[in-house]
Protein backbone atom coordinates (compact mmCIF):
# COMPACT_ATOMS: atom_id res chain seq x y z
CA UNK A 1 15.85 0.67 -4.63
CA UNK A 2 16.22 1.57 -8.48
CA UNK A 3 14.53 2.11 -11.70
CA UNK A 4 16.28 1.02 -14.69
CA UNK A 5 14.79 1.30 -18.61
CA UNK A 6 16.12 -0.31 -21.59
CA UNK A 7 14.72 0.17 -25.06
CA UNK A 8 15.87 -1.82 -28.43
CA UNK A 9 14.40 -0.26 -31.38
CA UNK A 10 14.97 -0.36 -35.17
CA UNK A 11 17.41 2.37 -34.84
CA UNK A 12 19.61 1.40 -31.86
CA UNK A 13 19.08 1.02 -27.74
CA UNK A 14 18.32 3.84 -25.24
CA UNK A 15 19.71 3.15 -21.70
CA UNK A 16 18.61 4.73 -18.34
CA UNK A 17 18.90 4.12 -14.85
CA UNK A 18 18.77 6.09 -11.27
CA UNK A 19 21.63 6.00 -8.77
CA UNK A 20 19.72 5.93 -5.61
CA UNK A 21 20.72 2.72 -2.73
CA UNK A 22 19.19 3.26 0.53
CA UNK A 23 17.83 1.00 3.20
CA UNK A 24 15.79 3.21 4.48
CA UNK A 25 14.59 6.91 4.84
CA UNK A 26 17.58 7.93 6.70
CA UNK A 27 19.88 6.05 4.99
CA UNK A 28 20.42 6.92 1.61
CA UNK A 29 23.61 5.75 -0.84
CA UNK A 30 24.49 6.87 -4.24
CA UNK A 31 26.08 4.15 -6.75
CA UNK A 32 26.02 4.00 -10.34
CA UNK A 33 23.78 1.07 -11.93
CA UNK A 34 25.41 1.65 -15.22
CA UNK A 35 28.21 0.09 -16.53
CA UNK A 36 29.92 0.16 -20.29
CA UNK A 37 32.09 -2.66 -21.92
CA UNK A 38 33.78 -1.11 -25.53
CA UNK A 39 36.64 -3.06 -27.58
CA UNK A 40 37.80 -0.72 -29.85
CA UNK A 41 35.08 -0.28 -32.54
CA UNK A 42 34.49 -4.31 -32.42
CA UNK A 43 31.74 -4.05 -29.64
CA UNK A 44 29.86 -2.48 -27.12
CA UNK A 45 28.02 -3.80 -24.46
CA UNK A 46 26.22 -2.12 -21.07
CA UNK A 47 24.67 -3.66 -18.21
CA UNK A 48 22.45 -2.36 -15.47
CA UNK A 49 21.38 -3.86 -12.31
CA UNK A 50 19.03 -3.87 -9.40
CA UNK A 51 18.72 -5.98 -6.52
CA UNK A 52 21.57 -6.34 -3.76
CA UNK A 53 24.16 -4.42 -4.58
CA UNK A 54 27.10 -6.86 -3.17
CA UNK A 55 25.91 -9.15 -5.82
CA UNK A 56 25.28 -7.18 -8.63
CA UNK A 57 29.22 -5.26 -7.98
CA UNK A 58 30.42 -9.05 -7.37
CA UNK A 59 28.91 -9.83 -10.94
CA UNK A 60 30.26 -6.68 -12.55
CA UNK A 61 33.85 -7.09 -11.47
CA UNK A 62 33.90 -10.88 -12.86
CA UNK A 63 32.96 -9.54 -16.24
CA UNK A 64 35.23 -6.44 -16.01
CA UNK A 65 38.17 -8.71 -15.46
CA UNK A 66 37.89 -10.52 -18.08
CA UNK A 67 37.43 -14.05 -16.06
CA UNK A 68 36.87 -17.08 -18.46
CA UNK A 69 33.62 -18.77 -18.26
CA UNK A 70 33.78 -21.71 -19.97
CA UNK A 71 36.23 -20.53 -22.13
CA UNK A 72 34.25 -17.12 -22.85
CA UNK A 73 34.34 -13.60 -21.64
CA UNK A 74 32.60 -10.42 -23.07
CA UNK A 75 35.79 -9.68 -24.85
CA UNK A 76 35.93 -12.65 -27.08
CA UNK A 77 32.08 -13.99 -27.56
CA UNK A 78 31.33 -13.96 -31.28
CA UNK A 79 27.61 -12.19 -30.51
CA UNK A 80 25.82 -10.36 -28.08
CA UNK A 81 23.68 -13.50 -27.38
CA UNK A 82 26.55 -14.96 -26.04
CA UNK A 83 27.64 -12.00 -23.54
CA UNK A 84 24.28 -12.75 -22.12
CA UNK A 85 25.44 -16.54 -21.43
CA UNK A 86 28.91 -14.99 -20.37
CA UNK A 87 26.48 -12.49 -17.87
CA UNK A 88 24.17 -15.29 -16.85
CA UNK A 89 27.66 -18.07 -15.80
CA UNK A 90 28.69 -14.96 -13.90
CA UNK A 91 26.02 -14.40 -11.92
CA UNK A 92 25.86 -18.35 -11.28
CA UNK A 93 29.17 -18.63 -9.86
CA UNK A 94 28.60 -15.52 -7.40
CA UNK A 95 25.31 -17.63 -6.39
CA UNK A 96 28.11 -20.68 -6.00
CA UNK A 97 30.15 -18.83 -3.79
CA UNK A 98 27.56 -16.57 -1.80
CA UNK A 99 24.15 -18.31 -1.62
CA UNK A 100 24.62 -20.36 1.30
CA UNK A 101 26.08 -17.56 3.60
CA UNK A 102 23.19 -15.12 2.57
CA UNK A 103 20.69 -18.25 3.64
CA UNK A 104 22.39 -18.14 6.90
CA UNK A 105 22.13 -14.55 7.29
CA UNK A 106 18.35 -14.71 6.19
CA UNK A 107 19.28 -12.79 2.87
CA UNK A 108 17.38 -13.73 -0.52
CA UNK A 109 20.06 -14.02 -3.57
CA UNK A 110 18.35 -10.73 -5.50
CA UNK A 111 19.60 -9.92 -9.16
CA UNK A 112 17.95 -8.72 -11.80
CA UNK A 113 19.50 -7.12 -15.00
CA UNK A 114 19.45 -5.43 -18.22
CA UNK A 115 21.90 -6.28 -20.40
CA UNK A 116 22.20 -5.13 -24.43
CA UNK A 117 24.70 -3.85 -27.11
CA UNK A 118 26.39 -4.97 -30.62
CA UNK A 119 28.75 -6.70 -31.79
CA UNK A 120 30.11 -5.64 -35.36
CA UNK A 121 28.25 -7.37 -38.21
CA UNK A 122 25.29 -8.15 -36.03
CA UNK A 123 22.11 -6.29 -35.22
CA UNK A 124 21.57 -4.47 -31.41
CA UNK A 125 20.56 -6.80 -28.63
CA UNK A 126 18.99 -6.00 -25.55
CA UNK A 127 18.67 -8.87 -22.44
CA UNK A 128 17.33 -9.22 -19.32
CA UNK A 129 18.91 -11.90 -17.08
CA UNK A 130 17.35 -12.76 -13.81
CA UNK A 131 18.69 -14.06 -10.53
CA UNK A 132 19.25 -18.32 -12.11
CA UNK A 133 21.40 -16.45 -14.79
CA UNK A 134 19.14 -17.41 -17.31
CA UNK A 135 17.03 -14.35 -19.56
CA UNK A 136 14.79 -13.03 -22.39
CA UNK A 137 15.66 -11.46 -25.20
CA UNK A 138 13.44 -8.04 -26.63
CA UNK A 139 11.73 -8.65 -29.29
CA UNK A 140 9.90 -6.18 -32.00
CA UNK A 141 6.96 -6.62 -29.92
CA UNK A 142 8.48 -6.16 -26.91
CA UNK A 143 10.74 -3.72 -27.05
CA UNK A 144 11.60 -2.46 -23.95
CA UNK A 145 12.65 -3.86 -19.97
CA UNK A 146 12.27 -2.40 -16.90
CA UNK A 147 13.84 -3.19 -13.30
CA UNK A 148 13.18 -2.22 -10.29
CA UNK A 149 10.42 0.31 -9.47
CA UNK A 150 8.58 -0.16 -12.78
CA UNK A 151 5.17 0.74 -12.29
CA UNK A 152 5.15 4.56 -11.76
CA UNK A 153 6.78 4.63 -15.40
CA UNK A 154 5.39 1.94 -17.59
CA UNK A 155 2.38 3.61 -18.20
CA UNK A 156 3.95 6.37 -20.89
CA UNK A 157 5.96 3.30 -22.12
CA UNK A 158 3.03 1.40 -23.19
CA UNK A 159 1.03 4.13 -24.82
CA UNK A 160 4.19 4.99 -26.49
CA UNK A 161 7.18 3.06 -27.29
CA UNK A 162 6.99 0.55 -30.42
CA UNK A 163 10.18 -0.91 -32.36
CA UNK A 164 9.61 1.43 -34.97
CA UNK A 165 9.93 4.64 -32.71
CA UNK A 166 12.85 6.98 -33.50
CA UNK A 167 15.67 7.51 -30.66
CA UNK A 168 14.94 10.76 -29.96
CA UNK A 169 11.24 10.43 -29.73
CA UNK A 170 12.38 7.17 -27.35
CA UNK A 171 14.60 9.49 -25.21
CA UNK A 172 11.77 11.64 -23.79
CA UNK A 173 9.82 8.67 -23.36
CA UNK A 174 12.54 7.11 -21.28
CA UNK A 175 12.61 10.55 -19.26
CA UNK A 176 9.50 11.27 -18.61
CA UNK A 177 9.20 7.48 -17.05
CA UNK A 178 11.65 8.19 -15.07
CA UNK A 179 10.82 11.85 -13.75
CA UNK A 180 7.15 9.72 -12.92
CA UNK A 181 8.96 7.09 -10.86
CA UNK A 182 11.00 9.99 -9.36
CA UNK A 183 8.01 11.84 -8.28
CA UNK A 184 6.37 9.35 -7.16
CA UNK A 185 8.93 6.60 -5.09
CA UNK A 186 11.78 8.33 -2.90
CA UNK A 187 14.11 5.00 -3.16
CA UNK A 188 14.60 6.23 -6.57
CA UNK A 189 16.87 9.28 -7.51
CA UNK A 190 19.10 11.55 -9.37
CA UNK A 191 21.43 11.80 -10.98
CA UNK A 192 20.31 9.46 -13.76
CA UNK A 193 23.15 7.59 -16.25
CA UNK A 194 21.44 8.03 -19.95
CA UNK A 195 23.17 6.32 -23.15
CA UNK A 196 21.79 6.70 -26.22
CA UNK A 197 23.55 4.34 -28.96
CA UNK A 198 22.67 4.26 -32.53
CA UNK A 199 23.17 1.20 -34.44
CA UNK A 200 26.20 0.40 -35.48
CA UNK A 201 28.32 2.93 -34.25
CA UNK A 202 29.83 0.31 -32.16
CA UNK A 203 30.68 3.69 -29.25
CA UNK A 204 28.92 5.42 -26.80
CA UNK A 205 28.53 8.99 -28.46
CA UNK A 206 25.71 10.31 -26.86
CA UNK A 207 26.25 9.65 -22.99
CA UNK A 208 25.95 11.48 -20.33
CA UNK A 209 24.90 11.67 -16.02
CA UNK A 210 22.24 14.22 -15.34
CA UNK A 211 21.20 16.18 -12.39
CA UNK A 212 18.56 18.45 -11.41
CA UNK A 213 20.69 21.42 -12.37
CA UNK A 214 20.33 19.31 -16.17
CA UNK A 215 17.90 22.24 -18.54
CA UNK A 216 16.31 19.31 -20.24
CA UNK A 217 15.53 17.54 -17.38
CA UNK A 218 14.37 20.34 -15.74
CA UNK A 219 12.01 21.39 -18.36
CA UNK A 220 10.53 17.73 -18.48
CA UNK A 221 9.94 17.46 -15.19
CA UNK A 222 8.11 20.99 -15.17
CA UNK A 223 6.21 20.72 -18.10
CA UNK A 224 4.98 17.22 -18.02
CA UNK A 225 3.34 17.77 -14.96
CA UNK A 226 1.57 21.25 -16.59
CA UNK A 227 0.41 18.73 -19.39
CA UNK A 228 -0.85 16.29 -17.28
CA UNK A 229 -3.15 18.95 -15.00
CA UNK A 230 -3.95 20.42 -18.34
CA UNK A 231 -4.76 17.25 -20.55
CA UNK A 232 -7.01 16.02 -17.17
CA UNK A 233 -8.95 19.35 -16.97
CA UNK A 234 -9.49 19.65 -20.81
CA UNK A 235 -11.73 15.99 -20.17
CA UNK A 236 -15.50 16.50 -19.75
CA UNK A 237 -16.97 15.32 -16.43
CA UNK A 238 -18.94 12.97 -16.34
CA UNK A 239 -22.79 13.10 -16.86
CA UNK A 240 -25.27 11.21 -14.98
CA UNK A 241 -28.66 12.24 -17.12
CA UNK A 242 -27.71 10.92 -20.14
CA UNK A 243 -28.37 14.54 -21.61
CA UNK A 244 -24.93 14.37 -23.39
CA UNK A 245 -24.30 10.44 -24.43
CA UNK A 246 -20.89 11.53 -25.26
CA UNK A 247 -20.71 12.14 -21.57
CA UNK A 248 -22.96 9.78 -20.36
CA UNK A 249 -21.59 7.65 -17.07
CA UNK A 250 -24.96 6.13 -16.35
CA UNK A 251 -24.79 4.03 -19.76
CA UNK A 252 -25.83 0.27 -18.40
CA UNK A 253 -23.00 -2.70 -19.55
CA UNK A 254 -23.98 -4.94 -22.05
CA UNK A 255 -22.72 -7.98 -20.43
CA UNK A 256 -23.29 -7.66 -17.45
CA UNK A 257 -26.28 -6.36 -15.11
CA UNK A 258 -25.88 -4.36 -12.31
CA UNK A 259 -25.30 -4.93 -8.82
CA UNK A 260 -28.69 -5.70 -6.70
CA UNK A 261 -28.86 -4.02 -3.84
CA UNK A 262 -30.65 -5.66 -0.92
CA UNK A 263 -32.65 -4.30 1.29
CA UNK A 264 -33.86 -4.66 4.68
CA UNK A 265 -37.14 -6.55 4.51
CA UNK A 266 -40.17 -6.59 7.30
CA UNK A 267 -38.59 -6.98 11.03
CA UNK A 268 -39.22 -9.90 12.17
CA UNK A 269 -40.83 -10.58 15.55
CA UNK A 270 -39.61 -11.71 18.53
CA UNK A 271 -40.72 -15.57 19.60
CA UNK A 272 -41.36 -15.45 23.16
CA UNK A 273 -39.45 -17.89 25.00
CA UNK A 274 -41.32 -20.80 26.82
CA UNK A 275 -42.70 -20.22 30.24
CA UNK A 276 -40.57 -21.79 32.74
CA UNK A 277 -42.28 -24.29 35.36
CA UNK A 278 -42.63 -23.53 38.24
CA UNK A 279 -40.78 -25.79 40.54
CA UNK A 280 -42.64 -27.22 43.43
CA UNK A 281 -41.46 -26.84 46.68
CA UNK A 282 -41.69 -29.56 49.19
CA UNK A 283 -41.81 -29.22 52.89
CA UNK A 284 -38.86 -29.64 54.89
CA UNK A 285 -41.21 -32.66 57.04
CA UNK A 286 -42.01 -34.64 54.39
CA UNK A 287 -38.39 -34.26 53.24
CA UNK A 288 -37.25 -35.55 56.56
CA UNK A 289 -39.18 -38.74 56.14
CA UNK A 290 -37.89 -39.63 53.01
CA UNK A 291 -34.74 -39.07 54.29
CA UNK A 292 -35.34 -41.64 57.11
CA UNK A 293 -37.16 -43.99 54.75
């Protein structure tokens, strides 16, 4: 599986992904999710993926060698809206060439990707395409994408990410998602691929694989789970008195009454069933002579 997090804020994108395959427990793979596109200081563009892996390399190589689709590649689009298209007519014609013999083989066609970057004299973009090739674009309001294992680490997202949040700030945000989906999913792993770009520097600066040997990983994963014991034991239990109504569990809603609970009336009494009738016997004679009759 994976867990990949992209982030476009005001000041530029934060990228992160896991490098964790596997097919099951004993059967584990390491291959990178990441992958950067740079033209000199005209562009930059990266891409991560989840879903099968023979598709999302198959997609990867098309863009990295430059194919033409319709009459585009990520080398000569004029904006980073139209690398997405170039991404999205990729992953079509691997679906061309592949879908039927993955039907046969009882194999879904699984993609899913984030896709973001600059082109010079444009703002930073961030995609993510889905399986048809088509996508959605981030958007001040939402500012961030996730694939793969998502819900262990979209909680600290929500609560903190907003366009507005600086890179830095972003960075730990993007970590400690990750460390959550680590701790809590084993089909995702280290080492992670982090890129932090900052608009319009049109290179990857700040980029770099980490492991658990990594001292700032290694002091988020540690102390985030000290805050978390610490932050849940500094809340006050709840009281069921009502001495405290700062406390105070046993508060009724205000739309809503609460749940009746039924209980076992009188027991009813048995009806005893209807007497049977006797049945009358007749004498073997008489039988006789209404069998001669």
């Amino acid at each position: 599986m994976t867990y990949c997090v992209g982030l476009c804020l005001k000041d530029g994108l934060v990228f992160l992904s896991d490098t964790r395959t596997n097919a099951g427990v004993d059967q584990i793979g390491t291959f990178r999710k990441m992958s950067l596109f740079q033209k000199d200081k005209d562009r930059l563009f990266t891409l991560m993926s989840a879903g099968n892996l023979a598709i999302t390399q198959a997609v990867k190589e098309i863009l990295l060698q430059g194919q033409l689709l319709n009459g585009k590649n990520l080398w000569n689009v004029e904006n980073t809206h139209d690398a997405a298209v170039v991404v999205g007519d990729a992953i079509k014609q691997v679906y061309e060439r592949d879908h039927k013999a993955l039907e046969k083989a009882g194999i879904d066609f699984n993609c899913n990707l984030i896709f973001g970057g600059q082109v010079k004299g444009e703002r930073p973009r961030l995609f993510n395409i889905y399986s048809a090739g088509n996508f959605i674009e981030a958007t001040p309001e939402t500012c961030y994408f996730q694939i793969g294992e998502s819900k262990y680490g979209k909680p600290i997202l929500d609560r903190v990410i907003s366009f507005d949040t600086p890179l830095n700030l972003a960075t730990k945000c993007a970590l400690i998602s990750m460390d959550s989906t680590l701790n809590s999913n084993i089909s995702v792993g280290l080492p992670l691929d982090l890129l932090v770009y900052e608009k319009n520097s049109l290179q990857a600066s700040k980029f770099v694989t980490m492991d658990e040997s990594n001292p700032y990983f290694q002091m988020i994963h540690e102390l985030w789970g000290e805050k978390l014991r610490a932050a849940f034991n500094s809340i006050a239990e709840p009281s069921w008195s009502g001495a405290a109504p700062s406390k105070s569990i046993a508060t009724p809603a205000k739309k809503m009454g609460a749940i009746p609970i039924h209980r076992a009336g009188k027991a009813v009494k048995k009806v005893a069933s209807p007497t049977k009738t006797a049945s009358r016997v007749i004498p073997k004679k008489t039988m006789a002579r209404k069998a001669k009759g």
